[in-house]
PDB file of N, CA and C in Angstrom:
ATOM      1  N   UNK A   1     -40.254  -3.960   4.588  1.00  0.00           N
ATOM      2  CA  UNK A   1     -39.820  -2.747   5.247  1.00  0.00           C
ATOM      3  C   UNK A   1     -38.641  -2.147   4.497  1.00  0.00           C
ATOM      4  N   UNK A   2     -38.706  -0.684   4.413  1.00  0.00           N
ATOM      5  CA  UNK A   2     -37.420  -0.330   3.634  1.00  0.00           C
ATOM      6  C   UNK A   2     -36.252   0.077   4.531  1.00  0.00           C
ATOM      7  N   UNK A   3     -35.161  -0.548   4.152  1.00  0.00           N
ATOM      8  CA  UNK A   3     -33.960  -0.226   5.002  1.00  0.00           C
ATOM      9  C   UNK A   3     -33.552   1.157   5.419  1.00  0.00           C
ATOM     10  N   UNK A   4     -32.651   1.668   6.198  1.00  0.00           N
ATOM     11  CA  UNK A   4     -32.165   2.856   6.648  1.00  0.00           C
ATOM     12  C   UNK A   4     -30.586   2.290   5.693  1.00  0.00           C
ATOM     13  N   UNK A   5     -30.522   3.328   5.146  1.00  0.00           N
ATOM     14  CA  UNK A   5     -28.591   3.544   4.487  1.00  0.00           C
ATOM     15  C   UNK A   5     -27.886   4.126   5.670  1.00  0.00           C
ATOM     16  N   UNK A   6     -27.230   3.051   6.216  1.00  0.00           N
ATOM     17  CA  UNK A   6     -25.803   3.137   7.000  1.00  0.00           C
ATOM     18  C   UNK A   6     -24.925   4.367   6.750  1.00  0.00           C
ATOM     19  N   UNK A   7     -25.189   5.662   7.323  1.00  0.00           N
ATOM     20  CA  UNK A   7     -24.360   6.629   7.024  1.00  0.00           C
ATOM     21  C   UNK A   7     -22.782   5.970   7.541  1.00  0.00           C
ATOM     22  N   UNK A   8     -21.781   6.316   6.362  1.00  0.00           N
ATOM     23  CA  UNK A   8     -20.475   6.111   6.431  1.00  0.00           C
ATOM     24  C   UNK A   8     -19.629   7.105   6.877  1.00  0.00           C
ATOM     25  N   UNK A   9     -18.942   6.736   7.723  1.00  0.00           N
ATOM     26  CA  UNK A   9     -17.909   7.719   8.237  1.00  0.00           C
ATOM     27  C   UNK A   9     -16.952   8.654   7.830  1.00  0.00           C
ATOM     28  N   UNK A  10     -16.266   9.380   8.052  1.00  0.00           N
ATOM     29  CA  UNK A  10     -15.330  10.211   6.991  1.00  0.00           C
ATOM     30  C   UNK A  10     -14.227   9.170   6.263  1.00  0.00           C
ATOM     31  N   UNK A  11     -14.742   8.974   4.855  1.00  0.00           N
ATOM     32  CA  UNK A  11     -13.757   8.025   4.265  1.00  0.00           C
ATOM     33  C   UNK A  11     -12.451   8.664   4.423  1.00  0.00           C
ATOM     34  N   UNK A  12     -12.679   9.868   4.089  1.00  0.00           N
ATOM     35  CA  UNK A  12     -11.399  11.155   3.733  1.00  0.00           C
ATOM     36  C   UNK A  12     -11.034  11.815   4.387  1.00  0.00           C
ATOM     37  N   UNK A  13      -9.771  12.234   4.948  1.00  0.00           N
ATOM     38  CA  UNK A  13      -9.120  13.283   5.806  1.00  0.00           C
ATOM     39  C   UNK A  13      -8.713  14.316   4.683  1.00  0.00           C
ATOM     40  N   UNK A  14      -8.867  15.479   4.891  1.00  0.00           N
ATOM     41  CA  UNK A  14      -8.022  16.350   4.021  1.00  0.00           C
ATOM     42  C   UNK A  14      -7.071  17.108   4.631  1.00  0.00           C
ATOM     43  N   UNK A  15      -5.708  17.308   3.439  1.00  0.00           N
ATOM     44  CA  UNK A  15      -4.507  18.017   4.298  1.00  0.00           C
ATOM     45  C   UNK A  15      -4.098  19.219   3.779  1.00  0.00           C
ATOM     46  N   UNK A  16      -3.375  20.173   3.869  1.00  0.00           N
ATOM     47  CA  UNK A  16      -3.110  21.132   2.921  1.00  0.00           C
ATOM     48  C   UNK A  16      -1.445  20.950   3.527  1.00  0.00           C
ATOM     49  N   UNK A  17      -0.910  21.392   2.053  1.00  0.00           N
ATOM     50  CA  UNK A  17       0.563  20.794   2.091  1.00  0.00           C
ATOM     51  C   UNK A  17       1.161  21.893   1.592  1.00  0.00           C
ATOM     52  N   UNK A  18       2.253  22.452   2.438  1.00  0.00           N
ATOM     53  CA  UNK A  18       3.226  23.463   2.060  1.00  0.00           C
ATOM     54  C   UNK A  18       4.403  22.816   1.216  1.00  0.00           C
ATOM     55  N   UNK A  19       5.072  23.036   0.480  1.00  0.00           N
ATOM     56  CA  UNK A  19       6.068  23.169  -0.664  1.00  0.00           C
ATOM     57  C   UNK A  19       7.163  23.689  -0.385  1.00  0.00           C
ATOM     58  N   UNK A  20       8.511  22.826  -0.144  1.00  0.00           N
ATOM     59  CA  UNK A  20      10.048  23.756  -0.166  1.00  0.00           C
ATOM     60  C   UNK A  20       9.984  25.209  -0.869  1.00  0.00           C
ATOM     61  N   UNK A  21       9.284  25.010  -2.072  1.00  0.00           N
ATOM     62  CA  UNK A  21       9.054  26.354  -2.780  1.00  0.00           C
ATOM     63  C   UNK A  21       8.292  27.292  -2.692  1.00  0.00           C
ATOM     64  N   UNK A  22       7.452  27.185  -1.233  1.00  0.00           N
ATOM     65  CA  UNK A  22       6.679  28.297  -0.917  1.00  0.00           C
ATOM     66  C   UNK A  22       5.412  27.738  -1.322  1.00  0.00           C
ATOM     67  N   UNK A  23       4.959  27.575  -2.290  1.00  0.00           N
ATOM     68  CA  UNK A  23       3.313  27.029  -2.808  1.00  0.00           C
ATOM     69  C   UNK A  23       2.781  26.044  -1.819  1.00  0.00           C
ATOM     70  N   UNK A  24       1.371  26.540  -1.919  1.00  0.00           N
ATOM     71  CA  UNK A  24       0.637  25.603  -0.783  1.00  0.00           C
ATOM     72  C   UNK A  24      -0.493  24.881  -1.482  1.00  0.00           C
ATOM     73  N   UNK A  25      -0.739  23.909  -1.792  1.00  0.00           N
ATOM     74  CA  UNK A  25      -2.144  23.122  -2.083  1.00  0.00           C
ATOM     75  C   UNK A  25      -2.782  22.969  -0.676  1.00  0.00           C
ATOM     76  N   UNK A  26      -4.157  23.054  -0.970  1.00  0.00           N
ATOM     77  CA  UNK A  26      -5.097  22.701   0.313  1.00  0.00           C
ATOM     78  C   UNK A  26      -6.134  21.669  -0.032  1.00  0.00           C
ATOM     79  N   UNK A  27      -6.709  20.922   0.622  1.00  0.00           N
ATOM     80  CA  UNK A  27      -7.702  19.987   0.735  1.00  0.00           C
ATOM     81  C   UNK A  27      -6.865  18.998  -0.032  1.00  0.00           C
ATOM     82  N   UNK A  28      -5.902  17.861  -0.076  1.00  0.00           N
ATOM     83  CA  UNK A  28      -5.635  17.455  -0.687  1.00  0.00           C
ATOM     84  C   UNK A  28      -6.350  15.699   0.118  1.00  0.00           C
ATOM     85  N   UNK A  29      -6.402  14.964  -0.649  1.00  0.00           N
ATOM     86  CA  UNK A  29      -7.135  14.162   0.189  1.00  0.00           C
ATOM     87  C   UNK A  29      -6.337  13.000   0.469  1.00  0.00           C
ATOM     88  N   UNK A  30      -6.789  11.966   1.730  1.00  0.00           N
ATOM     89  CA  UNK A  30      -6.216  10.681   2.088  1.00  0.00           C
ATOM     90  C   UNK A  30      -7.121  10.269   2.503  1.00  0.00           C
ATOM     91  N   UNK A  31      -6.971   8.591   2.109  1.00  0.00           N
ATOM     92  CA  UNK A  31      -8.437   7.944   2.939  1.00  0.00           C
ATOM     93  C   UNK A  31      -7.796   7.761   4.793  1.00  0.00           C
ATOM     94  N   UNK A  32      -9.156   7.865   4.969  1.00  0.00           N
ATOM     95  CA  UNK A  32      -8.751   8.187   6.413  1.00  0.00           C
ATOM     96  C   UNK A  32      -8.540   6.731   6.929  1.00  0.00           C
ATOM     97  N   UNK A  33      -8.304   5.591   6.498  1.00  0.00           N
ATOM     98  CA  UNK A  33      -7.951   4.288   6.926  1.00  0.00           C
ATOM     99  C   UNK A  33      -6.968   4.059   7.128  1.00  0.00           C
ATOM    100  N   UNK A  34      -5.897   4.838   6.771  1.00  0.00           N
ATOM    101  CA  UNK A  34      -4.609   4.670   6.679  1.00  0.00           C
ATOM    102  C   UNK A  34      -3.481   5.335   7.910  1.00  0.00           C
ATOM    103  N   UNK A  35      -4.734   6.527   8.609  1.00  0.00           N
ATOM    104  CA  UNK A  35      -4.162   7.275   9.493  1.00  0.00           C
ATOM    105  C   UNK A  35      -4.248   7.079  11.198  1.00  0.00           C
ATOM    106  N   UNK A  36      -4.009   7.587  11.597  1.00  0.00           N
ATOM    107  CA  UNK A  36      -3.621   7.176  13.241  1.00  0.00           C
ATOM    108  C   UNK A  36      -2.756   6.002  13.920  1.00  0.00           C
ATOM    109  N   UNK A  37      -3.118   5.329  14.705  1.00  0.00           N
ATOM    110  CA  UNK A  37      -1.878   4.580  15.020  1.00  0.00           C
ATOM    111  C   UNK A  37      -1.021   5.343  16.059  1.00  0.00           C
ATOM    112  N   UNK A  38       0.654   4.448  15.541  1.00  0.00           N
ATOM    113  CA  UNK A  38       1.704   5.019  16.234  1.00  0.00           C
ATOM    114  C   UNK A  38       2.518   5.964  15.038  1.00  0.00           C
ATOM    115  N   UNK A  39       1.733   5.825  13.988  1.00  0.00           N
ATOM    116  CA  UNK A  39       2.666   7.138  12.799  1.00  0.00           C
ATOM    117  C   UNK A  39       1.847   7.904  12.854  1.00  0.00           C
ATOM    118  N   UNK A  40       0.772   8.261  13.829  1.00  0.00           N
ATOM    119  CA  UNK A  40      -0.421   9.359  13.055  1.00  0.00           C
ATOM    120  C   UNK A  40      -0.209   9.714  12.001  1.00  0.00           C
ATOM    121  N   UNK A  41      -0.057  11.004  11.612  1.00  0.00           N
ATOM    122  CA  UNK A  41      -0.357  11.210   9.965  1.00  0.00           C
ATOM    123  C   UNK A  41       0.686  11.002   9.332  1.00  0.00           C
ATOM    124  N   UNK A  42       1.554  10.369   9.595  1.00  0.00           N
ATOM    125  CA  UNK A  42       2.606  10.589   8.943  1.00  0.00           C
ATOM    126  C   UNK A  42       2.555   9.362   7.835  1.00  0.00           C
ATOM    127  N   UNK A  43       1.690   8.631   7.460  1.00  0.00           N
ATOM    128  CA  UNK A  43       1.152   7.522   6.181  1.00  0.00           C
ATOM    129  C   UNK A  43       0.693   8.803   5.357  1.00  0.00           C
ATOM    130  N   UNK A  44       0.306   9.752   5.669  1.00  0.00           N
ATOM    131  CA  UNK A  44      -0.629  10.989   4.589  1.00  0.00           C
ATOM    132  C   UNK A  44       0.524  11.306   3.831  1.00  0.00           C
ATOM    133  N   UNK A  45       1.586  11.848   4.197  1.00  0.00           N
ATOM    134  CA  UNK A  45       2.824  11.933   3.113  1.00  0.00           C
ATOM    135  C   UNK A  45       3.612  10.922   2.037  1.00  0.00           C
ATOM    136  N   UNK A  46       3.226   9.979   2.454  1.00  0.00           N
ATOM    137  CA  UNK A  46       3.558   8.911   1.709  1.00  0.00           C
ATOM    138  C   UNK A  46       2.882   9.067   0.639  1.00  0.00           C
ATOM    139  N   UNK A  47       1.122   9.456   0.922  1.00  0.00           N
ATOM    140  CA  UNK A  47       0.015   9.092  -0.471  1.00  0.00           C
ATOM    141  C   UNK A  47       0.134  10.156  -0.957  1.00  0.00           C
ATOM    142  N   UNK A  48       0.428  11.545  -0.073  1.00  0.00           N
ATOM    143  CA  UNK A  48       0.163  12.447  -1.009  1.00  0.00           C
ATOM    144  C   UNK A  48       1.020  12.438  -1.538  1.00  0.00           C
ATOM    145  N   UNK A  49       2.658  12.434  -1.888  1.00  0.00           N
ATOM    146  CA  UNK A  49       3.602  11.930  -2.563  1.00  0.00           C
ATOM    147  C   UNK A  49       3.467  11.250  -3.708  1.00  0.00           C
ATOM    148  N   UNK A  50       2.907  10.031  -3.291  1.00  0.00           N
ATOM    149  CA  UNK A  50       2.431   9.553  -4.502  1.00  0.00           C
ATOM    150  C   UNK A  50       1.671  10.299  -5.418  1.00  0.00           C
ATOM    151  N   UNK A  51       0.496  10.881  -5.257  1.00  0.00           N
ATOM    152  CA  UNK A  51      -0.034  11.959  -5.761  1.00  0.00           C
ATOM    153  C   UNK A  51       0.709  12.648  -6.543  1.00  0.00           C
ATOM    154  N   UNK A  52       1.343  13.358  -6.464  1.00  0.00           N
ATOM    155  CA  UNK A  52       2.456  13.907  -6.712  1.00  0.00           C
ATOM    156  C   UNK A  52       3.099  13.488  -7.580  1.00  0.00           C
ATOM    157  N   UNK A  53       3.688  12.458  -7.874  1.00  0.00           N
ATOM    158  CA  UNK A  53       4.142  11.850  -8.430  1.00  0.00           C
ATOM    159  C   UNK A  53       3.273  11.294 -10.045  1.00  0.00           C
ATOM    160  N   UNK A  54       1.892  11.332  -9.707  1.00  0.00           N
ATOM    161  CA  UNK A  54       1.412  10.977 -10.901  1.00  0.00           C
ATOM    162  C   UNK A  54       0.918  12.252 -11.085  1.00  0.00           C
ATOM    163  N   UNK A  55       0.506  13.040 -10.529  1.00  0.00           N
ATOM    164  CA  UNK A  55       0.277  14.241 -11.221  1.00  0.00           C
ATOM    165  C   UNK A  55       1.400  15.068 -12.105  1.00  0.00           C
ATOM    166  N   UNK A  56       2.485  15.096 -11.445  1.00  0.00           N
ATOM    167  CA  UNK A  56       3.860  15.362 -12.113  1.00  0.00           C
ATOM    168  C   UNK A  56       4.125  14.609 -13.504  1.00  0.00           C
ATOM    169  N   UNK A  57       3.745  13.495 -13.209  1.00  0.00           N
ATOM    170  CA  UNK A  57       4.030  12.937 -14.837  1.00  0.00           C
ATOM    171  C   UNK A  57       3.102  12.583 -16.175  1.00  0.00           C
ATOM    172  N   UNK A  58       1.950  13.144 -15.597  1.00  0.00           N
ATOM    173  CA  UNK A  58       0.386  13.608 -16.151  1.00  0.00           C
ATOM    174  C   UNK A  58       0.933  15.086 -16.744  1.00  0.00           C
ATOM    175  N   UNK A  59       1.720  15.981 -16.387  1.00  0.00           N
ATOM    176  CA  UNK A  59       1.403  17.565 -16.162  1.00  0.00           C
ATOM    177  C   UNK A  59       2.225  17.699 -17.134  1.00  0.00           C
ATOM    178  N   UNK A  60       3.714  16.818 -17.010  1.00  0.00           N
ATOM    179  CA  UNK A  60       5.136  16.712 -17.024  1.00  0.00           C
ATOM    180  C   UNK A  60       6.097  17.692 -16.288  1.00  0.00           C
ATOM    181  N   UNK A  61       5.427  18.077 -14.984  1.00  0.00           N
ATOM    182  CA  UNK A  61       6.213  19.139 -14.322  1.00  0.00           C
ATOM    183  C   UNK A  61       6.085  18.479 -13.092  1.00  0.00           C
ATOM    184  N   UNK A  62       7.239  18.372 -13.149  1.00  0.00           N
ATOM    185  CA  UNK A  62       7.713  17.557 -11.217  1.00  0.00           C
ATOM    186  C   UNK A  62       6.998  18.582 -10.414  1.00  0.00           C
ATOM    187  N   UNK A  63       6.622  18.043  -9.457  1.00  0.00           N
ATOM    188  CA  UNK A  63       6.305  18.965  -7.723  1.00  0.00           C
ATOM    189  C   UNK A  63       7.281  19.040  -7.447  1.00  0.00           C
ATOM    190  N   UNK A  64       7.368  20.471  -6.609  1.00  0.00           N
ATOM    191  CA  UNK A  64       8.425  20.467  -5.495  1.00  0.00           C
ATOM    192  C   UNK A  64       8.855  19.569  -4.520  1.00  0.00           C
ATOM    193  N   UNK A  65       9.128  19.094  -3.416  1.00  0.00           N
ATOM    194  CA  UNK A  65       9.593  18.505  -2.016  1.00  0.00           C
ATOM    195  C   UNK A  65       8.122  19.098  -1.087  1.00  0.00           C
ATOM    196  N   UNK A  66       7.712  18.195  -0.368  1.00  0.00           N
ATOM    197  CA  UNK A  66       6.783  18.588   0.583  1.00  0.00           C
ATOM    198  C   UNK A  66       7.788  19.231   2.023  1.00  0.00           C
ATOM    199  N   UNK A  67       7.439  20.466   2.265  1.00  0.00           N
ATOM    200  CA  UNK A  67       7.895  20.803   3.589  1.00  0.00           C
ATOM    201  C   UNK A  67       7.317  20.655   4.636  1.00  0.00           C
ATOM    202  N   UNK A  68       5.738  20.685   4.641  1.00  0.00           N
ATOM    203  CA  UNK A  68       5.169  20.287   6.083  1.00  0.00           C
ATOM    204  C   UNK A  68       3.468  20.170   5.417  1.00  0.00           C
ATOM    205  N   UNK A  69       2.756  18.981   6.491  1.00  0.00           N
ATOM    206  CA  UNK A  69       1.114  19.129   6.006  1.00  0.00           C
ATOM    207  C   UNK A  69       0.800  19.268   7.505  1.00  0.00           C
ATOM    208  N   UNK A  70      -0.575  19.681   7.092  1.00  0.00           N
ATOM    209  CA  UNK A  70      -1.147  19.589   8.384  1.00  0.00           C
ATOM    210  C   UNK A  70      -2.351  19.582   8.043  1.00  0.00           C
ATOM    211  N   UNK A  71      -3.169  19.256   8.970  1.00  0.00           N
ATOM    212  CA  UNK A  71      -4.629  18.313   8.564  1.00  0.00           C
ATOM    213  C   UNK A  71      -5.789  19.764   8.136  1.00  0.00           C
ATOM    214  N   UNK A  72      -6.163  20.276   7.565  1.00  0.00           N
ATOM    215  CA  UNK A  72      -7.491  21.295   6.760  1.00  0.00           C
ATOM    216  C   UNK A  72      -8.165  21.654   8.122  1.00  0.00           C
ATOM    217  N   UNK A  73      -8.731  22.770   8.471  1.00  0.00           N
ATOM    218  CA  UNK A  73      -9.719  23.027   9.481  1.00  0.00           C
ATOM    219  C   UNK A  73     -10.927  22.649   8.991  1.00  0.00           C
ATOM    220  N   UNK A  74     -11.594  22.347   9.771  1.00  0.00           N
ATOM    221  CA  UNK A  74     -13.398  21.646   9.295  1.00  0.00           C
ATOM    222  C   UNK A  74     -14.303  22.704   9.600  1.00  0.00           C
ATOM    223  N   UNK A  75     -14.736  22.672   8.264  1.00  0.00           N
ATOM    224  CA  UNK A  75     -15.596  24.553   8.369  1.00  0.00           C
ATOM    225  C   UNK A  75     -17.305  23.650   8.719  1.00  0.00           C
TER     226      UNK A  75
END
C-alpha cells in the first residue's frame, strides 16, 4: 500500500520588522518552534537579530536597531 505524506505544519512564522531608521523588511522568517509560551514572540527578535547580524557582515553594512515586529497578515 502506498503511504499518505504527513502534511507538516507551519514550520515558519513570518514577521515584518520596522527599523529605528524608518525601513521596513517584511516576511522575514522564524521557525515557528521557538514561539509562544510565556515570551510569545518575543524569541522572534532574538533570531531575527541574529539574522541581522550575519547579513550585516555578509553585506558589510550593519542593520539598523529593530523598533518593533509584528507577525505578516496571511493572505
Amino acid at each position: 500500500m502506498a503511504r499518505r505524506k504527513v502534511k507538516q505544519e507551519a514550520e515558519f512564522v513570518l514577521f515584518d520588522v520596522l527599523y529605528e531608521d524608518g525601513t521596513r523588511r517584511s516576511n522575514r522568517r522564524v521557525p515557528g518552534s521557538i514561539l509562544g509560551g510565556l515570551d510569545g514572540d518575543e524569541p522572534a527578535r532574538a533570531v531575527i537579530e541574529e539574522q541581522d547580524r550575519e547579513l550585516g557582515g555578509l553585506s558589510g553594512q550593519p542593520r539598523p536597531l529593530i523598533a518593533s515586529l509584528t507577525r505578516s497578515s496571511v493572505r
